[in-house]
C-alpha atoms as a PDB file:
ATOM      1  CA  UNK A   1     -25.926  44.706   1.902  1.00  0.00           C
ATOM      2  CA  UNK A   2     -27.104  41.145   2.695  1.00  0.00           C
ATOM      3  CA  UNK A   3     -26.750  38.236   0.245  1.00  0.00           C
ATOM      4  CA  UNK A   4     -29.584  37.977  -2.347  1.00  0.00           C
ATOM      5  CA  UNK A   5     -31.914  34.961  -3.019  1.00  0.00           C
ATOM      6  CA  UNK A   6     -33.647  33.670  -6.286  1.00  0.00           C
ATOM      7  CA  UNK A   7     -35.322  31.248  -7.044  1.00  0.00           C
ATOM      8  CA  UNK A   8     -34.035  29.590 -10.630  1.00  0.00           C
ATOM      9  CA  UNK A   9     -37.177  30.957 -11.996  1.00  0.00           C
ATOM     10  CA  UNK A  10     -36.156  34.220 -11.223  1.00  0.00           C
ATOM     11  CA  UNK A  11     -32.310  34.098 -11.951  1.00  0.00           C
ATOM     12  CA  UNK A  12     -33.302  32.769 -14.825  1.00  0.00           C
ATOM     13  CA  UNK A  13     -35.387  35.751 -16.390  1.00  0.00           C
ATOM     14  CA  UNK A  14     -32.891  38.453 -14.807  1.00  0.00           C
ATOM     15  CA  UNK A  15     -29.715  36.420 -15.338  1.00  0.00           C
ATOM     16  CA  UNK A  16     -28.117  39.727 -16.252  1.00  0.00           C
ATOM     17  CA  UNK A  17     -29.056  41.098 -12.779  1.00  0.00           C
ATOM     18  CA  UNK A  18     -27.759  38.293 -11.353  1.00  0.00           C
ATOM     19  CA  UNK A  19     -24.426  38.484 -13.257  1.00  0.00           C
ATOM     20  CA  UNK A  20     -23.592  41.852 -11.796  1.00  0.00           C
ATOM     21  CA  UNK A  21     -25.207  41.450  -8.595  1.00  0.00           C
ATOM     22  CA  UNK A  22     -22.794  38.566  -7.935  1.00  0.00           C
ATOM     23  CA  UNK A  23     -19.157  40.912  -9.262  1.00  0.00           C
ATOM     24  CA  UNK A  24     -20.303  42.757  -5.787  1.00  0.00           C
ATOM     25  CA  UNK A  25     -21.129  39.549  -3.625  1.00  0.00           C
ATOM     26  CA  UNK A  26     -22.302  36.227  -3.652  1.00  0.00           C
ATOM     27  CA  UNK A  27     -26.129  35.336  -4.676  1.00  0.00           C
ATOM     28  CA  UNK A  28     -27.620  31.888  -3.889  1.00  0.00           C
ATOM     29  CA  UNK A  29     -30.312  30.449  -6.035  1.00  0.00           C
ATOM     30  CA  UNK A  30     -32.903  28.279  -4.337  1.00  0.00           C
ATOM     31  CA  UNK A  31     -34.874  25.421  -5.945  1.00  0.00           C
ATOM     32  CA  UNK A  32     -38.271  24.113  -4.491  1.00  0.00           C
ATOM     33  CA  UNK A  33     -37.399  26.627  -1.982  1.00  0.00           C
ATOM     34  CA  UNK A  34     -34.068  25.439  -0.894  1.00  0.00           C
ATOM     35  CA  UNK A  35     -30.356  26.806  -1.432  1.00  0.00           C
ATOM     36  CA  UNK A  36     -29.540  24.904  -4.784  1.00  0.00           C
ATOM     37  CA  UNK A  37     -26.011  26.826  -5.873  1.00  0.00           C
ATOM     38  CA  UNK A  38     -24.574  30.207  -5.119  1.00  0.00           C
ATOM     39  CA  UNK A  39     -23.094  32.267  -7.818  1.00  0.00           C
ATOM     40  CA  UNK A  40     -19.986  34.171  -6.854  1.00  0.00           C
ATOM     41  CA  UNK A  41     -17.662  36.526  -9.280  1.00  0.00           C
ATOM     42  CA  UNK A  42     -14.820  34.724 -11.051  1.00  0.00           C
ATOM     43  CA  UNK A  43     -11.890  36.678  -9.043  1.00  0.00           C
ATOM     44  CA  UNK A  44     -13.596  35.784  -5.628  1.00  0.00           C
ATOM     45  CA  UNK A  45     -13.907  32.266  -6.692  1.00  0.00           C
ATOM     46  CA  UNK A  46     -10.077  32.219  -8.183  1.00  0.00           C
ATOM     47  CA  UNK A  47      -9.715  33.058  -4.581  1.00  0.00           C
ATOM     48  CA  UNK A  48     -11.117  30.623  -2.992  1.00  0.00           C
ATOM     49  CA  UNK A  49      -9.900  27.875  -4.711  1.00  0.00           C
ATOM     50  CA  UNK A  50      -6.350  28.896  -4.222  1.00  0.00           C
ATOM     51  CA  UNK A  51      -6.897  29.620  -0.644  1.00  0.00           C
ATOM     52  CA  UNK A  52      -7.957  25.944  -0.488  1.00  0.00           C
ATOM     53  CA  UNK A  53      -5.181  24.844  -2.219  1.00  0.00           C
ATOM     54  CA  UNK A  54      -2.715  26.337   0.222  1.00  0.00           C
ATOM     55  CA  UNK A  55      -4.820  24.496   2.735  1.00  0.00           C
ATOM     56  CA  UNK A  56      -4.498  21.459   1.453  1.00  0.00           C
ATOM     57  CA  UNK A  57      -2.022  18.700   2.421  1.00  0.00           C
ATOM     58  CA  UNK A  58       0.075  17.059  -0.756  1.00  0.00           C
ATOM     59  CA  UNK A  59      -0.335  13.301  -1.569  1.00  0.00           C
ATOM     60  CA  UNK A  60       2.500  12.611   0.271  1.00  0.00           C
ATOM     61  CA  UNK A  61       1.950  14.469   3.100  1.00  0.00           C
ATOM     62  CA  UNK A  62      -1.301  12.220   3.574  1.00  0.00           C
ATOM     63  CA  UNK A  63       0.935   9.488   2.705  1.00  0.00           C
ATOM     64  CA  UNK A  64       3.242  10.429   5.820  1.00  0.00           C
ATOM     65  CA  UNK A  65       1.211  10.764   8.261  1.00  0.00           C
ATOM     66  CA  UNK A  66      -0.062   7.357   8.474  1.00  0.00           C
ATOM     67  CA  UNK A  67       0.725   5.775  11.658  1.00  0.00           C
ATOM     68  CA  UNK A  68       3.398   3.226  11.048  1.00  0.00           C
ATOM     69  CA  UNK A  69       4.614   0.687  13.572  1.00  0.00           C
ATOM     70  CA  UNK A  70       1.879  -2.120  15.185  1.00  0.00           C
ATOM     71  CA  UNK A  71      -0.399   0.092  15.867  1.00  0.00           C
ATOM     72  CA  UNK A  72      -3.743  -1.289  16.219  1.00  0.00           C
ATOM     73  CA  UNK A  73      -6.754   0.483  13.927  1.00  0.00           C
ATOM     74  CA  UNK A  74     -10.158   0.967  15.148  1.00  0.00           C
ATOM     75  CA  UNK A  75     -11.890  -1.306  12.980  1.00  0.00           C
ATOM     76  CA  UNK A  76     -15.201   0.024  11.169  1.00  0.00           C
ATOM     77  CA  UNK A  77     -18.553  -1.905  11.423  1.00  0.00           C
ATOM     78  CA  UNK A  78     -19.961  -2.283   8.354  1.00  0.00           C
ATOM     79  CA  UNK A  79     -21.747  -4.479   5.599  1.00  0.00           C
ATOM     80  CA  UNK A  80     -20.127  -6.303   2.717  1.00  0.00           C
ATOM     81  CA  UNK A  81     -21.530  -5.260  -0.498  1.00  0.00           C
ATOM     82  CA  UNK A  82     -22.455  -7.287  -3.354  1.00  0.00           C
ATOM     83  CA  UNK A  83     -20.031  -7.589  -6.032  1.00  0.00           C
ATOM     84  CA  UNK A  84     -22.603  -8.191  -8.216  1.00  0.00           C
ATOM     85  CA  UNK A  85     -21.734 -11.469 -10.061  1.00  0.00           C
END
């Protein structure tokens, strides 16, 4: 069974449906016709978020891997903003 689409007009009348339709699998709501948010069950997205977690480097792991040493950096072109004083 495919994902299902609504539009927030429509997930907002059957939000029920669209409550149980997402405990089997994700449902995206569009807006003006475009994907807007997806609504996935709780356990799925307790999932998810700890799957990223395990993913994800520490603070100090970032901090690490910094290349030490005179190393020269590619320097980024870009403008100054305005501090607005």
């Amino acid at each position: 069974m495919a994902r299902r689409t609504w539009s927030v007009q429509d997930a907002k009348n059957r939000f029920s449906e669209v409550v149980e339709a997402a405990r089997r699998r994700p449902q995206t709501v569009t807006k003006h016709g475009k994907p807007a948010v997806v609504i996935v069950a709780a356990d799925e997205y307790e999932r998810l978020r700890d799957l990223q977690q395990l993913n994800a480097p520490t603070f100090a792991e970032l901090l690490l891997a910094m290349p030490t040493g005179g190393e020269d950096f590619e320097r980024l072109e870009g403008r100054m903003r305005d501090p607005g004083f």
